[in-house]
Protein backbone atom coordinates (compact mmCIF):
# COMPACT_ATOMS: atom_id res chain seq x y z
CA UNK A 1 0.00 0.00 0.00
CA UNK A 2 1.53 3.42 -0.97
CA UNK A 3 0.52 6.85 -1.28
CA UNK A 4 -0.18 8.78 -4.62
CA UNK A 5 0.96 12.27 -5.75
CA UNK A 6 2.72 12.73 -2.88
CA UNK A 7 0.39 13.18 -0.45
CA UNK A 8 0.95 10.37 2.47
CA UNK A 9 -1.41 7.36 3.22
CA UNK A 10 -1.63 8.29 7.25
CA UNK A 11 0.09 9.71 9.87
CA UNK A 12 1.98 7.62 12.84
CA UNK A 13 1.41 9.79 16.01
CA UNK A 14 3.38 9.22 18.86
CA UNK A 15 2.82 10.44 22.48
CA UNK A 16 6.19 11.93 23.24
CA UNK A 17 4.98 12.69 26.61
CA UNK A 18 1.20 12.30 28.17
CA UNK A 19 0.41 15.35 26.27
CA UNK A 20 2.89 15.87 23.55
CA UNK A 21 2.77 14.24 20.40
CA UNK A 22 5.40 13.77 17.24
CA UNK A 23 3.96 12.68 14.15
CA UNK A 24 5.21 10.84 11.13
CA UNK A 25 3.94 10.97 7.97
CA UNK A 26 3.79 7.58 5.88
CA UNK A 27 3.71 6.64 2.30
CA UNK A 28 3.71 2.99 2.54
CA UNK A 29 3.22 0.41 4.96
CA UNK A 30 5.86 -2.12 3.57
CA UNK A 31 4.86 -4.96 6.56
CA UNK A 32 2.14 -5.66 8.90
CA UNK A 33 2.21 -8.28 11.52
CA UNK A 34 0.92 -9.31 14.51
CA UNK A 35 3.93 -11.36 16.31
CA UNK A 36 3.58 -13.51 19.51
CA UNK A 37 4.81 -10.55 21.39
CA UNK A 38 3.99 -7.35 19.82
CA UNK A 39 2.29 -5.84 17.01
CA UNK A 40 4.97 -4.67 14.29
CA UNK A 41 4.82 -2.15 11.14
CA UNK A 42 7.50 -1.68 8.79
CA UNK A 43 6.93 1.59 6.93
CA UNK A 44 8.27 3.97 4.56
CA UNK A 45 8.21 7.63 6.15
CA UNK A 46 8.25 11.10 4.31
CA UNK A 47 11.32 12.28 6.21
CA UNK A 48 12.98 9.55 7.43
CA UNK A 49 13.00 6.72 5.40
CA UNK A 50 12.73 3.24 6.25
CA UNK A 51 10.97 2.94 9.77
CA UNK A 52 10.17 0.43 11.91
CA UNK A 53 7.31 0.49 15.02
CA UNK A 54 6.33 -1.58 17.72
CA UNK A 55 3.49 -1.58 19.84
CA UNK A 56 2.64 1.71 18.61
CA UNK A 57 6.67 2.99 19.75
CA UNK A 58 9.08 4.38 16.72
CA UNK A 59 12.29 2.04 17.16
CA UNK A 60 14.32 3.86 14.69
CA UNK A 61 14.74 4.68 10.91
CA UNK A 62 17.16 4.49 8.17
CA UNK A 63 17.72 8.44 7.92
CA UNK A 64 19.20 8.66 11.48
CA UNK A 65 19.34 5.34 13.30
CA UNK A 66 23.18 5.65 13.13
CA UNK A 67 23.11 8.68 16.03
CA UNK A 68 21.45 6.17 18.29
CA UNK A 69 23.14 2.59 17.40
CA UNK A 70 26.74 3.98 16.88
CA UNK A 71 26.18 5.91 20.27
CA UNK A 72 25.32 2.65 21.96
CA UNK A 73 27.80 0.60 21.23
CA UNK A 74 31.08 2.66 20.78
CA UNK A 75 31.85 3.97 23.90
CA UNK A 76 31.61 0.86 25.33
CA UNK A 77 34.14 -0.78 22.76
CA UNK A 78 36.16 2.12 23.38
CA UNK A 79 36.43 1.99 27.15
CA UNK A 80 37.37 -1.61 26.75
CA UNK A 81 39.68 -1.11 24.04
CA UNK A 82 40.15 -4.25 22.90
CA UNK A 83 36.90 -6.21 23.03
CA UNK A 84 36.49 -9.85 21.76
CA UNK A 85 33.41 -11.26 22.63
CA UNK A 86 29.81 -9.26 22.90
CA UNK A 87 26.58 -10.48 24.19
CA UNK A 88 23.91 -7.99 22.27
CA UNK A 89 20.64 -8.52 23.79
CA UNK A 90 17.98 -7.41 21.65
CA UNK A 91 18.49 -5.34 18.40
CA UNK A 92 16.34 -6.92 15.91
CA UNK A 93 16.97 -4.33 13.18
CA UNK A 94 19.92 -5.90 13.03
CA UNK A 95 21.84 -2.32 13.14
CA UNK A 96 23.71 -2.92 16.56
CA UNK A 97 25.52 -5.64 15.78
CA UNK A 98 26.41 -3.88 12.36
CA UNK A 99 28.41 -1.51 14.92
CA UNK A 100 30.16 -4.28 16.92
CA UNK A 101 31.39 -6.11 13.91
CA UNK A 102 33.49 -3.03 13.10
CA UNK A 103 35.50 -3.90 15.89
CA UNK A 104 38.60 -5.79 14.24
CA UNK A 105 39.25 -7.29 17.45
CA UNK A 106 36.00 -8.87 18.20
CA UNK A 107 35.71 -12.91 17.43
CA UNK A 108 32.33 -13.66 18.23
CA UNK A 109 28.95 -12.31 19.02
CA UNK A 110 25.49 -13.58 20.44
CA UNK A 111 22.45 -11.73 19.74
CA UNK A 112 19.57 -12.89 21.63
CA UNK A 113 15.91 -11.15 20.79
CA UNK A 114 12.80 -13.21 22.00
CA UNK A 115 10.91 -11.90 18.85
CA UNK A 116 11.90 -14.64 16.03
CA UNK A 117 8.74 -12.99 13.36
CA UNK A 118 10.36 -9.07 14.13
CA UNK A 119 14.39 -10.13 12.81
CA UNK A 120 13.35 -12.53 10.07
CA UNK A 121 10.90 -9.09 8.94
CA UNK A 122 13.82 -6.92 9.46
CA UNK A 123 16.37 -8.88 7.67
CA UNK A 124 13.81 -8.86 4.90
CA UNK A 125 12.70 -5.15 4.72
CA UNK A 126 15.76 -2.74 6.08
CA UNK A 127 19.02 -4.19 4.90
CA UNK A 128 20.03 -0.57 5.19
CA UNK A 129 20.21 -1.08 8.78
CA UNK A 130 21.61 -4.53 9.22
CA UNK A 131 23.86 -4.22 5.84
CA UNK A 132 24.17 -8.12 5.96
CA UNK A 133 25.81 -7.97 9.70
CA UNK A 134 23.38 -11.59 10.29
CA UNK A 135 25.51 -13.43 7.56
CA UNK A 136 28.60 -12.61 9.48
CA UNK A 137 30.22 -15.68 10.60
CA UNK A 138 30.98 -14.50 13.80
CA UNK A 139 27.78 -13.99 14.67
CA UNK A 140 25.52 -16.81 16.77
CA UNK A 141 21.57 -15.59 16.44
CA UNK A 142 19.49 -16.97 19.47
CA UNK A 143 15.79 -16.50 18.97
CA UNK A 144 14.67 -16.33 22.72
CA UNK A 145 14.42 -15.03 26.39
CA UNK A 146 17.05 -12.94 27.25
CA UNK A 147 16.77 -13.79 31.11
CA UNK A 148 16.58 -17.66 30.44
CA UNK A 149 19.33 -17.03 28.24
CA UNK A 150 21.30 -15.01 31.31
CA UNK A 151 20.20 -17.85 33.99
CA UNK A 152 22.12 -20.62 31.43
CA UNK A 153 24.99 -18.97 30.77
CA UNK A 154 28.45 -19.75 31.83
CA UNK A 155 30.48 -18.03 28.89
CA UNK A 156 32.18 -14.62 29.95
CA UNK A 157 31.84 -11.55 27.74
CA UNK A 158 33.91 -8.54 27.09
CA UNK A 159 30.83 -6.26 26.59
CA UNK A 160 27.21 -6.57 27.11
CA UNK A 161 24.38 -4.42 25.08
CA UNK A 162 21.25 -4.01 26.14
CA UNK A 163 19.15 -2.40 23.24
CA UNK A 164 15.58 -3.64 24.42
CA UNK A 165 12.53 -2.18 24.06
CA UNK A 166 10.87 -0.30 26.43
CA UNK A 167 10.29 -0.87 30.06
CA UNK A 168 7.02 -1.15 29.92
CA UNK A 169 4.55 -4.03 32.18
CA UNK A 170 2.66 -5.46 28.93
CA UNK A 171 5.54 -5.32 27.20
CA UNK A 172 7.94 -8.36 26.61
CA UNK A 173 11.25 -6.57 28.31
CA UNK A 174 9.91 -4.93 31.77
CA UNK A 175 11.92 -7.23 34.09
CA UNK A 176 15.37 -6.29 31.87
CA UNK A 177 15.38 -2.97 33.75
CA UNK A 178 15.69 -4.20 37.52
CA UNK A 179 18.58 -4.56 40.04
CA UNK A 180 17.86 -8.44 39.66
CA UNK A 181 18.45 -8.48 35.88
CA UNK A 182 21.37 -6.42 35.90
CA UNK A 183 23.41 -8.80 38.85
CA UNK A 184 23.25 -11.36 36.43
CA UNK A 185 24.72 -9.21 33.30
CA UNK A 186 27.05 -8.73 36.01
CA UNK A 187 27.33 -12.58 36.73
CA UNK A 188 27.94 -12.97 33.16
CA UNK A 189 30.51 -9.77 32.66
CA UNK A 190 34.46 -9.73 32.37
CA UNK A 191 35.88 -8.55 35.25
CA UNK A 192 37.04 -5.83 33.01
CA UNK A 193 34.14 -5.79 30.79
CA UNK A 194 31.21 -2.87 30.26
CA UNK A 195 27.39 -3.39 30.02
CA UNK A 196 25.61 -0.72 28.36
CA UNK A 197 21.89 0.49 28.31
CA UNK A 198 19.41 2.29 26.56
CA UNK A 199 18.07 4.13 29.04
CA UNK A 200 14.98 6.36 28.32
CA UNK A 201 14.43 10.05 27.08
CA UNK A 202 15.89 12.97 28.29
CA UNK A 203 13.14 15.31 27.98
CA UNK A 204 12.47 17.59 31.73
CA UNK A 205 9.54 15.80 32.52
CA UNK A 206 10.48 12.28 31.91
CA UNK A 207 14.19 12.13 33.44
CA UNK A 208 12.70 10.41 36.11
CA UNK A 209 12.81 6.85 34.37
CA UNK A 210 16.80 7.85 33.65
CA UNK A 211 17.68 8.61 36.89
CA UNK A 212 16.38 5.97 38.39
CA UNK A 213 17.95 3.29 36.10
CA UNK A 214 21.16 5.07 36.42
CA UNK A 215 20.71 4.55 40.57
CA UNK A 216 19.69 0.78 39.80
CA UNK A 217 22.41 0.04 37.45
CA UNK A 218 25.02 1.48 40.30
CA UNK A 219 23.39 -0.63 43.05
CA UNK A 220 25.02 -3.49 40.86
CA UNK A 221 27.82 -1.90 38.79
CA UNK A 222 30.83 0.46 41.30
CA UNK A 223 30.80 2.95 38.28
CA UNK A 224 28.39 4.44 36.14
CA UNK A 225 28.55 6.91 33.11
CA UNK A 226 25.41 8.35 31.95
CA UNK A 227 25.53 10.17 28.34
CA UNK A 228 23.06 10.64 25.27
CA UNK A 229 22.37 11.48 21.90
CA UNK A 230 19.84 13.30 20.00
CA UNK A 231 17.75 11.02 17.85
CA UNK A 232 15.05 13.59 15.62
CA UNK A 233 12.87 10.64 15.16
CA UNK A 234 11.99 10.35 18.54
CA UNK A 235 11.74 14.15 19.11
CA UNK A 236 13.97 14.02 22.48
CA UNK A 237 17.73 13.54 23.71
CA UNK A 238 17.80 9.76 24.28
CA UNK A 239 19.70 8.37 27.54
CA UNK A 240 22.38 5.62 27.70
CA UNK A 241 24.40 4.31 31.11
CA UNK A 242 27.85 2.71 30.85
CA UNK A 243 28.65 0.12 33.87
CA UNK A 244 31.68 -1.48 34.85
CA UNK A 245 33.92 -2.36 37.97
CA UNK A 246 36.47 -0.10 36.39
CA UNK A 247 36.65 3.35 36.34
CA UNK A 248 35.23 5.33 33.29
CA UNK A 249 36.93 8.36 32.51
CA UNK A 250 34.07 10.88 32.07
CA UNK A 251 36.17 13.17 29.85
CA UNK A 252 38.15 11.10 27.60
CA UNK A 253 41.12 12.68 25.21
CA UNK A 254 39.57 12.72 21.76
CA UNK A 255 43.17 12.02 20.01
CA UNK A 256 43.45 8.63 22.14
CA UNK A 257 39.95 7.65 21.18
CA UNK A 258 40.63 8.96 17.14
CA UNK A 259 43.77 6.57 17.13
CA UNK A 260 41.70 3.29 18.42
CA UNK A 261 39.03 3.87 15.95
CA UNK A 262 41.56 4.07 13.34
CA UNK A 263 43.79 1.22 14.36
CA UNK A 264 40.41 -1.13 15.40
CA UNK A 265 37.73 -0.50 13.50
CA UNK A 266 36.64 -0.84 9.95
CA UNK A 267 35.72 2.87 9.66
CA UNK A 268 32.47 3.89 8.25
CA UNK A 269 31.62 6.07 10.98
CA UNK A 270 29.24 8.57 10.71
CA UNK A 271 28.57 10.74 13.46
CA UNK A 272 31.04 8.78 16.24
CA UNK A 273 34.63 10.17 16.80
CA UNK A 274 36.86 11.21 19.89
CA UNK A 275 35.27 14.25 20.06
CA UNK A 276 31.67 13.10 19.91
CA UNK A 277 32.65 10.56 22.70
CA UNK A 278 34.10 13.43 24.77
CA UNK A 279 31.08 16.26 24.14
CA UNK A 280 28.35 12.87 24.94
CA UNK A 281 29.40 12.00 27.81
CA UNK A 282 28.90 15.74 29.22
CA UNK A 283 25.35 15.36 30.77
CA UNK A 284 23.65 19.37 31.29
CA UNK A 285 23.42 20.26 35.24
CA UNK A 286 20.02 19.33 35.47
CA UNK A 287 20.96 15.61 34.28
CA UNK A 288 22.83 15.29 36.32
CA UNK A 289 21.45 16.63 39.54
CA UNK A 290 18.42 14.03 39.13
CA UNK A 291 20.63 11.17 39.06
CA UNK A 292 22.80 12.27 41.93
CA UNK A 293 18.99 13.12 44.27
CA UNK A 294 17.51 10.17 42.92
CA UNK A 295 16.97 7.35 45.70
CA UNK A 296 14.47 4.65 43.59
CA UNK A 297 15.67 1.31 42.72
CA UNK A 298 13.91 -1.00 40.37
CA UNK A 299 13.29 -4.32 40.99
CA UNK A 300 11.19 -7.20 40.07
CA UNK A 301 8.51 -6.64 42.71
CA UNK A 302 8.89 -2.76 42.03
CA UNK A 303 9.97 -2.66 38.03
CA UNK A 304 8.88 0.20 36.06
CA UNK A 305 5.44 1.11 35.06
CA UNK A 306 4.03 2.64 31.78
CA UNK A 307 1.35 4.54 34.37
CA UNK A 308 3.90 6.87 35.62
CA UNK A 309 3.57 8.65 32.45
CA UNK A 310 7.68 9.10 32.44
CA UNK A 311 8.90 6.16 30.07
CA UNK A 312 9.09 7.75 26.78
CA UNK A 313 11.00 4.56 26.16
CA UNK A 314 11.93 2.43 22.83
């Protein structure tokens, strides 16, 4: 189904916040399913490209998905330095482990997404975003639970992604946002290794879903970095958290970082350099202060909830 002279066949509206919304305008709905776990569209926007939706929530796009997936896996590679084996948990688009295979150093990676009908329909319909990253030999693609997958494991990893959708209780990923769920990335995590997290919108009025995943994720993890990036799609500055046992340098020397990209990765970078990296990871005041007041840990009996109107999550 597409549009004709130009004009487009609907409009995806989004509730930004409980009384904001962005809307998209779409020429053609490219896929249409109902999965086991979510409903899923596949579109073709005016602006953006290539987009794809779940459960009503913009995941990301072919004109700008690069400021959010290079964003969440690079300074984690770069922190490491040297990283050889990444558990990506999530990412059906296929576009995050497109970033980690840049990595020269890496030798294997595990994806694990629970939603089987979402990747095959990705791998299908925005090969712009995985760019053939599933045929990598390298990689392992598990089709299920990420916490049965957690409970079984008894391989190390250098780095662990978490690029699941959002938090919400009817959704298939609330309990991947609790103290419980992150001691056992931790179980799981190289002494020396980093876990990173998409971790909400940065918007005023809904920093209260960051905060309080940045206070979780340091109830497990000695040291946490929060930074962000601005992803027009979603209409908001988008969250991430770093954690480690090591210490993460919160202003990092963009000439170091420049010279590992160039000796480690395959290049292609688009918006990701040392001086991104540094200017990123330099949270506003206001950021800041609500992580540093904020007291709230989530856990399983207390995850969070889609009713405090202060997701705005992916």
């Amino acid at each position: 189904m597409a549009s004709s002279e130009n004009e487009p066949i609907m409009w995806f509206k989004e509730k930004v916040t409980p009384w904001d919304i962005y809307a998209h305008a779409i020429d053609c709905v490219l896929a249409q399913q109902k999965t086991a776990y979510q409903e899923m569209y596949i579109v073709e926007s005016g602006s953006y490209g290539k987009g794809l939706i779940l459960d009503g929530r913009w995941q990301s796009s072919t004109a700008d998905e690069f400021l959010y997936h290079e964003a969440l896996v690079h300074p984690a590679a770069i922190c490491h330095g040297e990283p050889r084996k990444v558990l990506v948990l999530g990412g059906g688009e296929g576009a995050t482990i497109r970033e980690v295979l840049r990595w020269k150093t890496v030798e294997k990676i595990v994806m694990v997404d629970i939603d089987g009908e979402v990747v095959t329909a990705c791998r299908q319909y925005l090969p712009e975003m995985h760019q053939n990253a599933f045929d990598d030999p390298r990689l392992e693609l598990i089709i299920g639970d990420a916490l049965k997958f957690l409970d079984s494991a008894s391989q190390e990893w250098d780095i662990i992604i978490s690029d699941l959708s959002e938090p919400v209780e009817s959704g298939p990923s609330f309990q991947l946002f609790t103290k419980e769920f992150f001691a056992k990335i931790q179980r799981v995590l190289m002494p020396n290794g980093f876990f990173v997290l998409q971790a909400g919108a940065l918007l005023p009025i809904q920093l209260t879903l960051h905060a309080r995943l940045a206070r979780t994720l340091n109830s497990v993890f000695d040291n946490v970095q929060s930074y962000h990036s601005y992803i027009p799609t979603f209409g908001t500055p988008w969250g991430f958290l770093l954690g480690s046992a090591l210490s993460i340098d919160p202003r990092p020397d963009p000439e170091v970082t420049d010279k590992l990209l160039a000796e480690k990765t395959s290049g292609g970078l688009r918006m990701f350099d040392g001086t991104t990296m540094l200017g990123i990871f330099q949270q506003a005041a206001h950021i800041r202060k609500a992580i540093e007041e904020e007291t709230e840990v989530y856990t399983i009996s207390k995850p969070p909830q889609l009713s405090q109107g202060l997701l705005g999550g992916r």
